[in-house]
Protein backbone atom coordinates (compact mmCIF):
# COMPACT_ATOMS: atom_id res chain seq x y z
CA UNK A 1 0.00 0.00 0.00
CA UNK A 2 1.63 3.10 -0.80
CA UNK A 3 1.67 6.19 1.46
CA UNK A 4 -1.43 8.58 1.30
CA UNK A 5 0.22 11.55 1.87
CA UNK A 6 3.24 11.67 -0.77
CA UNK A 7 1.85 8.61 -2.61
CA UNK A 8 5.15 7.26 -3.70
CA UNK A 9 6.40 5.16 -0.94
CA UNK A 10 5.32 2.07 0.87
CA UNK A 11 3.60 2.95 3.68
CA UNK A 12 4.74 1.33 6.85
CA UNK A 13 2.84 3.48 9.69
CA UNK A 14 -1.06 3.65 10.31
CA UNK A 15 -1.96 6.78 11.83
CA UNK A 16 -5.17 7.31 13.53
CA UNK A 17 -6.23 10.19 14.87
CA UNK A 18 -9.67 10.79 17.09
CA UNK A 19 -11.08 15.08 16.77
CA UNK A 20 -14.00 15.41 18.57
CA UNK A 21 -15.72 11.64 18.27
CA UNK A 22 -14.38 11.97 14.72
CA UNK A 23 -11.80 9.04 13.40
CA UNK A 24 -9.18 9.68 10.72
CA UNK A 25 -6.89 7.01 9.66
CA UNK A 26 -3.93 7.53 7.01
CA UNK A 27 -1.45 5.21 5.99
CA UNK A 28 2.35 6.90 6.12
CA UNK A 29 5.68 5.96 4.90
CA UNK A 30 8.01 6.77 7.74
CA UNK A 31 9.02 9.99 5.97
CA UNK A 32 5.82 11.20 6.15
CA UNK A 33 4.82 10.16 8.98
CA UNK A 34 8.06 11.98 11.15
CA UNK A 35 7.08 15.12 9.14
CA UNK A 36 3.24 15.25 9.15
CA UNK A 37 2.56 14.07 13.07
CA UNK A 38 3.94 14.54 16.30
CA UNK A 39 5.39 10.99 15.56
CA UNK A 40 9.36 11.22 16.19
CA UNK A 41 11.06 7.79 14.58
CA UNK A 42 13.92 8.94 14.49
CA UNK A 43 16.93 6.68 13.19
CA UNK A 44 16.99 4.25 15.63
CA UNK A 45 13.40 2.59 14.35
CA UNK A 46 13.78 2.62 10.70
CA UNK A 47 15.16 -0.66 9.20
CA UNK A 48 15.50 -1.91 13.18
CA UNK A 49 12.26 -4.06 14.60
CA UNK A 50 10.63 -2.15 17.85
CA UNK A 51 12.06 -2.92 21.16
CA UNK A 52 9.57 -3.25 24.13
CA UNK A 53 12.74 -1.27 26.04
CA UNK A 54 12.73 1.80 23.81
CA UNK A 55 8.98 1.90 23.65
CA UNK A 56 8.83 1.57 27.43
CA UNK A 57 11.65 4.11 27.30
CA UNK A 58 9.62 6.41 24.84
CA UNK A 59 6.47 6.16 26.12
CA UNK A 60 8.28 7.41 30.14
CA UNK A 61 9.73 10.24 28.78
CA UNK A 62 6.69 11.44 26.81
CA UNK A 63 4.61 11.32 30.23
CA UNK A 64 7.83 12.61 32.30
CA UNK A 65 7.07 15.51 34.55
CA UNK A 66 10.52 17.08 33.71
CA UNK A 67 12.23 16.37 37.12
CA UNK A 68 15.44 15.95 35.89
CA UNK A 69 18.86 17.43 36.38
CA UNK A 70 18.74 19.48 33.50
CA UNK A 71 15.70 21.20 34.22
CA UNK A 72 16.97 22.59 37.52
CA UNK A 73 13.90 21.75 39.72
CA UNK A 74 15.02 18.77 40.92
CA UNK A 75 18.32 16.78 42.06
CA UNK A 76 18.74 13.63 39.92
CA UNK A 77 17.27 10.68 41.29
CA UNK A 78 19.82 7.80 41.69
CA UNK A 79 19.47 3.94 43.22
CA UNK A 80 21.36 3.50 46.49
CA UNK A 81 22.25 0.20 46.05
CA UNK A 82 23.30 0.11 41.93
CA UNK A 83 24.06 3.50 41.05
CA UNK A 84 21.49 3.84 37.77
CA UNK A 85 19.87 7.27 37.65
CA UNK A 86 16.04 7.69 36.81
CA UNK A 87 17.69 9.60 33.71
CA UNK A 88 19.54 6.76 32.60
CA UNK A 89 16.09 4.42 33.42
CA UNK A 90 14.63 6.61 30.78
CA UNK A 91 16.81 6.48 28.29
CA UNK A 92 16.96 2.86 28.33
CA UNK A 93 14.27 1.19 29.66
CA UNK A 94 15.89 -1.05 31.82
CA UNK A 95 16.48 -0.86 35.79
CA UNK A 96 19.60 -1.84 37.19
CA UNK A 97 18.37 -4.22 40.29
CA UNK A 98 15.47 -4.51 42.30
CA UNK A 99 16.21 -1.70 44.84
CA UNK A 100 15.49 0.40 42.04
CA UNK A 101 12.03 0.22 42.03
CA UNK A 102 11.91 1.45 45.78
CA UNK A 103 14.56 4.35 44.55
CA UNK A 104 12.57 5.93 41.95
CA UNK A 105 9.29 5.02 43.47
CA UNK A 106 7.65 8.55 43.36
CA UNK A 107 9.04 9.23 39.96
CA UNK A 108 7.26 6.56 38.72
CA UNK A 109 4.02 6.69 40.24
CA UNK A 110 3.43 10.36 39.08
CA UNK A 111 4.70 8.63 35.38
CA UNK A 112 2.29 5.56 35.51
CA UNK A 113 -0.80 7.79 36.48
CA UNK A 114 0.16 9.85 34.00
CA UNK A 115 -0.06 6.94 31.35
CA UNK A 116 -2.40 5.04 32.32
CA UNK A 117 -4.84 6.93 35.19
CA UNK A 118 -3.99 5.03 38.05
CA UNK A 119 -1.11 3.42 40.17
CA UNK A 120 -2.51 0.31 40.94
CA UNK A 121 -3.31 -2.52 38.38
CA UNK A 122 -6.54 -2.48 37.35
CA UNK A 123 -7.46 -4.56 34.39
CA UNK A 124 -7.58 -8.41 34.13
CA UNK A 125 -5.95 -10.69 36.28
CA UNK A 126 -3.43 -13.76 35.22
CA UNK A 127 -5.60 -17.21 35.34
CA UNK A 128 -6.10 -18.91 38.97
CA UNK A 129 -4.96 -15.75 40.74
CA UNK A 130 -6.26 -15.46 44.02
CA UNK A 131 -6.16 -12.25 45.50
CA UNK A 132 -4.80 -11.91 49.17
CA UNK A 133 -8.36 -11.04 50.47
CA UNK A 134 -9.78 -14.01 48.83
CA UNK A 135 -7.05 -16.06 50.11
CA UNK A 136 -8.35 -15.21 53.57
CA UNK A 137 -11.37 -16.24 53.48
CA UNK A 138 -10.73 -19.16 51.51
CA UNK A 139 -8.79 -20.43 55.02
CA UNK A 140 -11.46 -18.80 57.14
CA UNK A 141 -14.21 -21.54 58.88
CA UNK A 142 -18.10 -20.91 57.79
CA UNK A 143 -18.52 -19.62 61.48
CA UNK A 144 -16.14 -16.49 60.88
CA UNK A 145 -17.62 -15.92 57.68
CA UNK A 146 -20.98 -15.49 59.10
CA UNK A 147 -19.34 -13.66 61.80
CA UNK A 148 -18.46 -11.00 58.96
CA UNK A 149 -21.78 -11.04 57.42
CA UNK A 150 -22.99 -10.43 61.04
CA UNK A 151 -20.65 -7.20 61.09
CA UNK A 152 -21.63 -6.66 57.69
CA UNK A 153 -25.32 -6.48 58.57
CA UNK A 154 -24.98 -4.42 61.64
CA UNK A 155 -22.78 -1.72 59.86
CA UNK A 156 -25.63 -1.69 57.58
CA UNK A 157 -28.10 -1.80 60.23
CA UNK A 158 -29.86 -4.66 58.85
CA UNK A 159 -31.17 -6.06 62.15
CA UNK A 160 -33.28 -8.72 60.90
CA UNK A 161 -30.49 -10.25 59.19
CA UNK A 162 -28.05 -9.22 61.92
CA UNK A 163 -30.63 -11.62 64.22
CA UNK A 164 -30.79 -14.24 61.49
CA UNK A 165 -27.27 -14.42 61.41
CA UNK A 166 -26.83 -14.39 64.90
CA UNK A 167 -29.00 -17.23 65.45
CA UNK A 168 -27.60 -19.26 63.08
CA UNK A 169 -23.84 -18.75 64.25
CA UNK A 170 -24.73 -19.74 67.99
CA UNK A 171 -26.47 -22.85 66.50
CA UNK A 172 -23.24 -23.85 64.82
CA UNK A 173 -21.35 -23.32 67.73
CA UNK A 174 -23.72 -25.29 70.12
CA UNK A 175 -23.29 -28.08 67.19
CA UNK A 176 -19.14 -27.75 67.60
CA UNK A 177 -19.47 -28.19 71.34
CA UNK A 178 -22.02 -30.86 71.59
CA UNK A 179 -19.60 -33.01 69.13
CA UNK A 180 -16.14 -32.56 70.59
């Protein structure tokens, strides 16, 4: 498919853009694509396949709040235990040990919110995950469950249930005592 803009070369980059509900989708050579959007390929993508690193990388700096030594605001931001600065983090993508992650954590929660709304992990969880919650009251016996509900009820001031519940958890109990 050749470019739609200079119609000459083979075009290599979709480009959508979304103006007020409105979708507009053009197929670009890289050429026309660095020169037409806000797209930057630079050198290091053309002929060269995509690294998750550099997009990681790219995608970090675009959403960076501009705390770095060159800006003056801030000092630079460097691991205690490895030495890698949140500069050089940026540039390639890649921390240099775990400690890291505890080094540049406010750095890169103001990032993440930036790029994605939130700090936390919100979308779908891996297959047979069990969250530590669930995990909980997986081990916990029927009678604390109900004694949660109970809570749960009371809070709510559901009495009726509260009373229900209530019932039903010293029957169980009576039942535990009478057989051991």
């Amino acid at each position: 498919m050749l470019c739609d803009k200079c119609l000459k070369k083979e075009a290599t980059v979709l480009y959508t853009e979304i103006i007020n509900g409105m979708k507009k989708e053009q197929h670009l050579c890289e050429e026309c694509a660095t020169d037409y959007t806000s797209f930057q390929l630079g050198n290091t993508l053309i002929n060269s396949e995509l690294s998750l690193n550099h997009l990681l990388s790219t995608l970090l700096e675009a959403y960076n709040t501009g705390n770095t030594v060159e800006t003056g605001r801030k000092p630079a931001v460097v691991c205690s235990q490895c030495g890698t600065s949140f500069r050089e983090f940026m540039q390639n993508g890649k921390f240099g040990c775990a400690q890291c992650y505890r080094s540049f954590h406010n750095e890169l929660s103001k990032t993440l919110k930036g790029i994605q709304g939130a700090v936390n992990h919100t979308g779908k969880r891996p297959k047979g995950y069990i969250s530590t919650t669930d995990r909980i009251l997986k081990d916990m016996t029927e009678t604390e469950r109900l004694g949660l509900k109970l809570q749960e009820a009371i809070e709510k001031e559901e009495f009726e249930e509260a009373a229900r519940l209530r019932d039903i958890i010293r029957q169980m109990k009576k039942e535990e005592t009478n057989n051991a």
